[in-house]
C-alpha atoms as a PDB file:
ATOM      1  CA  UNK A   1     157.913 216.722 175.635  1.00  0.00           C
ATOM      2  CA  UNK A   2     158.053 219.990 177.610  1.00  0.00           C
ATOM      3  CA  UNK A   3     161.032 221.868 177.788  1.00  0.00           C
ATOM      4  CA  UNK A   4     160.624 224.674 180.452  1.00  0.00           C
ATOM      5  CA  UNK A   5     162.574 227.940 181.098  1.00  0.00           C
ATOM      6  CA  UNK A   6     165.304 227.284 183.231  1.00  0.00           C
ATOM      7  CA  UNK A   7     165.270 231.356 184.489  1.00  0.00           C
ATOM      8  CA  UNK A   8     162.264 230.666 185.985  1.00  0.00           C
ATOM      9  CA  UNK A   9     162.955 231.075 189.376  1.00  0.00           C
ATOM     10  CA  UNK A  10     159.167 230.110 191.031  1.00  0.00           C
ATOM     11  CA  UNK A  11     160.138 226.545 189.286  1.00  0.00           C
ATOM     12  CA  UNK A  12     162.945 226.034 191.833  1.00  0.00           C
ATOM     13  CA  UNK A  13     161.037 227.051 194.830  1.00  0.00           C
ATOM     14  CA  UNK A  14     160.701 224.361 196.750  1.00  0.00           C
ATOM     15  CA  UNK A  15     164.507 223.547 196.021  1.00  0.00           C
ATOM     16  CA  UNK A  16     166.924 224.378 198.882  1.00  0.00           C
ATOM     17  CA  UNK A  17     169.737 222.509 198.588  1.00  0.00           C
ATOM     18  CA  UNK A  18     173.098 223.798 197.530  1.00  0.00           C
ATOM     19  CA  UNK A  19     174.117 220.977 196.226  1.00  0.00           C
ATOM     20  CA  UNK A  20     173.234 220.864 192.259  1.00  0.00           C
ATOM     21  CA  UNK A  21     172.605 216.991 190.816  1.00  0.00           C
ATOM     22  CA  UNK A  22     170.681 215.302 187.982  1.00  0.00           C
ATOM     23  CA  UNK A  23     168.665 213.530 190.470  1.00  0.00           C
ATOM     24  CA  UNK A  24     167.935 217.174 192.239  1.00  0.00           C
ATOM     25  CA  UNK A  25     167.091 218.763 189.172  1.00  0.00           C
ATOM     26  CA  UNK A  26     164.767 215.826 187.659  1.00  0.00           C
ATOM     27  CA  UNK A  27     162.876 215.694 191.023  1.00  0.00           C
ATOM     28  CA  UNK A  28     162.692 219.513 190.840  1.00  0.00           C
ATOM     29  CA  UNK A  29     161.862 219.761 187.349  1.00  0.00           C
ATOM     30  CA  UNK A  30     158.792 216.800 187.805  1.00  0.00           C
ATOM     31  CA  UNK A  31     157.454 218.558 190.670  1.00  0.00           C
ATOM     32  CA  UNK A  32     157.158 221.863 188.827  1.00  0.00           C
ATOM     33  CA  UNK A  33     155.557 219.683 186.122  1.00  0.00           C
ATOM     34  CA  UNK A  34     153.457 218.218 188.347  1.00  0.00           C
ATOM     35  CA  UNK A  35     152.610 221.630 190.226  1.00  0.00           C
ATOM     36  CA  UNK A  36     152.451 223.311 186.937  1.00  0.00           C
ATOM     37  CA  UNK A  37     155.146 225.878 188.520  1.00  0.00           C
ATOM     38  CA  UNK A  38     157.331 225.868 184.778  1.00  0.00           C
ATOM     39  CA  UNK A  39     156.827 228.066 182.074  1.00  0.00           C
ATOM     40  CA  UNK A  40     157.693 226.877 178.694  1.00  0.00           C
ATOM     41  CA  UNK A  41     160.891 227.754 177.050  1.00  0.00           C
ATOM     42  CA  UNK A  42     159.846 229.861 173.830  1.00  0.00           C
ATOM     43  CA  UNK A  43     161.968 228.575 170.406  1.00  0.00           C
ATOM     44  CA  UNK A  44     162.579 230.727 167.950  1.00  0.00           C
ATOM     45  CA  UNK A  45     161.344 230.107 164.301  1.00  0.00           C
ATOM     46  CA  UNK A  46     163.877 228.583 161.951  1.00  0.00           C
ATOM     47  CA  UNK A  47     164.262 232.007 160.383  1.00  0.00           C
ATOM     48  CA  UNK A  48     164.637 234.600 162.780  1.00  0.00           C
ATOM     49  CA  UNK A  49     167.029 231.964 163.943  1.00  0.00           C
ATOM     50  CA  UNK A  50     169.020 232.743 160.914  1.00  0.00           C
ATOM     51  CA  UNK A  51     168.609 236.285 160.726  1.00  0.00           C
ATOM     52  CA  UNK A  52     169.603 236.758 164.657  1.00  0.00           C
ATOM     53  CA  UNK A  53     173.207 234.522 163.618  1.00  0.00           C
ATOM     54  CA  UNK A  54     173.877 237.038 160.460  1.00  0.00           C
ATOM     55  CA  UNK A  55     173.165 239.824 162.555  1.00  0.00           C
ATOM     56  CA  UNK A  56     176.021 238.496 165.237  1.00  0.00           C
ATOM     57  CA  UNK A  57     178.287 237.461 162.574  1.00  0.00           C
ATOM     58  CA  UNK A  58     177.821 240.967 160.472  1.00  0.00           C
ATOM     59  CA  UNK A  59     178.304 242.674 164.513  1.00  0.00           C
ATOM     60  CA  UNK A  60     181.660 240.589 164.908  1.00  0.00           C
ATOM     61  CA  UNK A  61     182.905 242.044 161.565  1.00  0.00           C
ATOM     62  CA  UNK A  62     182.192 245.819 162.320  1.00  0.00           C
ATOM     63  CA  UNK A  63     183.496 245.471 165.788  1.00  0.00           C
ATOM     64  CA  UNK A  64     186.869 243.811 164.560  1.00  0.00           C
ATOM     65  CA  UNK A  65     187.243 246.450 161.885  1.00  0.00           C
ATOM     66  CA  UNK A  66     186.679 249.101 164.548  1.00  0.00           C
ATOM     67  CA  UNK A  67     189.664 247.482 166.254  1.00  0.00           C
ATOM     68  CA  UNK A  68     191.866 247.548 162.973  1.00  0.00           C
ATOM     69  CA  UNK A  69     191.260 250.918 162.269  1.00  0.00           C
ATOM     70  CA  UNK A  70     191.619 251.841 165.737  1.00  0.00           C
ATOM     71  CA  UNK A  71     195.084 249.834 165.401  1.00  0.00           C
ATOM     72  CA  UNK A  72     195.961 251.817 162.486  1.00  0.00           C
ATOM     73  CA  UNK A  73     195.490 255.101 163.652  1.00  0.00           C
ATOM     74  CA  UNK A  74     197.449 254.652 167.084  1.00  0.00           C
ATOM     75  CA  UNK A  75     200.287 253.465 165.081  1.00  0.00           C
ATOM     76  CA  UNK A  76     200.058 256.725 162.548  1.00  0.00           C
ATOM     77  CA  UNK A  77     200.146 258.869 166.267  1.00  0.00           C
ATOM     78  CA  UNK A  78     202.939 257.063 166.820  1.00  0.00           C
ATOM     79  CA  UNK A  79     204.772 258.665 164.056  1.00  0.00           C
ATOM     80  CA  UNK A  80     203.690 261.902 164.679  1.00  0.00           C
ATOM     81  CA  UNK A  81     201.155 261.639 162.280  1.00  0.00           C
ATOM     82  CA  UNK A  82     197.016 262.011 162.134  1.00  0.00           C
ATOM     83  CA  UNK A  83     194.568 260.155 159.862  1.00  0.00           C
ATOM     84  CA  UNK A  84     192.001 262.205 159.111  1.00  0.00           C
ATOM     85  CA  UNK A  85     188.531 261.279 160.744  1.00  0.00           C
ATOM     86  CA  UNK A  86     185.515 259.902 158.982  1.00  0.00           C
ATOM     87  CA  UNK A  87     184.216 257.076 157.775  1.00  0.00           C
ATOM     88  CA  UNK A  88     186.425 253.892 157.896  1.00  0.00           C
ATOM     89  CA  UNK A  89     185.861 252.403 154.766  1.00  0.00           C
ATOM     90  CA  UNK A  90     188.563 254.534 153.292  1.00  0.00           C
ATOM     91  CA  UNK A  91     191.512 254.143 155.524  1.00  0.00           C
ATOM     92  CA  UNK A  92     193.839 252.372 152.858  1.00  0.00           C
ATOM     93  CA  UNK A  93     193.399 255.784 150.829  1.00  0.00           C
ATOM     94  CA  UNK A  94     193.319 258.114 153.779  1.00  0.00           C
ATOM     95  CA  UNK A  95     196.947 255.964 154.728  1.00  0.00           C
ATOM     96  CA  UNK A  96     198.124 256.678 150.725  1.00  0.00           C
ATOM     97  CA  UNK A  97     198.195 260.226 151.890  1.00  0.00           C
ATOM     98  CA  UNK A  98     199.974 260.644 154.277  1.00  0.00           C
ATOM     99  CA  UNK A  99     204.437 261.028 154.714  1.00  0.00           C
ATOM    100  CA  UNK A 100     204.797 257.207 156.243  1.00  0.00           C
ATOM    101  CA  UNK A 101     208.291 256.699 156.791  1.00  0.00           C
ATOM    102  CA  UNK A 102     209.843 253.446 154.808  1.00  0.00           C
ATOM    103  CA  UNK A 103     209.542 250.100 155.599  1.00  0.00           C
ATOM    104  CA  UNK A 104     211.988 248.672 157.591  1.00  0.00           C
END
């Protein structure tokens, strides 16, 4: 089995039609077989696999806590009040500090 790039643009050369169908595409796709106008799709390894989904999960967490912290400090402004800058990994003490008015 050969599974080819489907960026490859010289692959779809000879295709003109606007119309997109499975029939299109499987007489497109044996013809750049044929023609040998495909270029392979490259597959990751199993682990860099891995490590490339931890590295978008771990990304997903530091963006979200850039939003909460973000959040937070709007809301303090909103007071009249400024969280100091820094680091964000201590915003529950930097928030300890600081006059907040009671809950409602």
């Amino acid at each position: 089995m050969i599974v080819a790039d489907p960026n490859y643009a010289p692959m779809y050369a000879p295709w003109s039609a606007r119309v997109k169908t499975d029939r299109r595409d499987a007489r497109t796709l044996a013809d750049a077989l044929r023609l040998e106008a495909y270029r392979p799709a490259h597959r990751r390894a199993d682990r860099r696999r891995h490590v490339r989904a931890e590295l978008a999960v771990r990304d997903s967490l530091v963006r979200t806590r850039t939003r909460y912290v973000a959040l937070v400090r709007a809301l303090v402004r909103r007071e009249g009040l400024r969280l100091a800058s820094g680091a964000a990994e201590p915003t529950r003490a930097k928030l300890a500090t600081l006059p907040l008015p009671p809950r409602a």
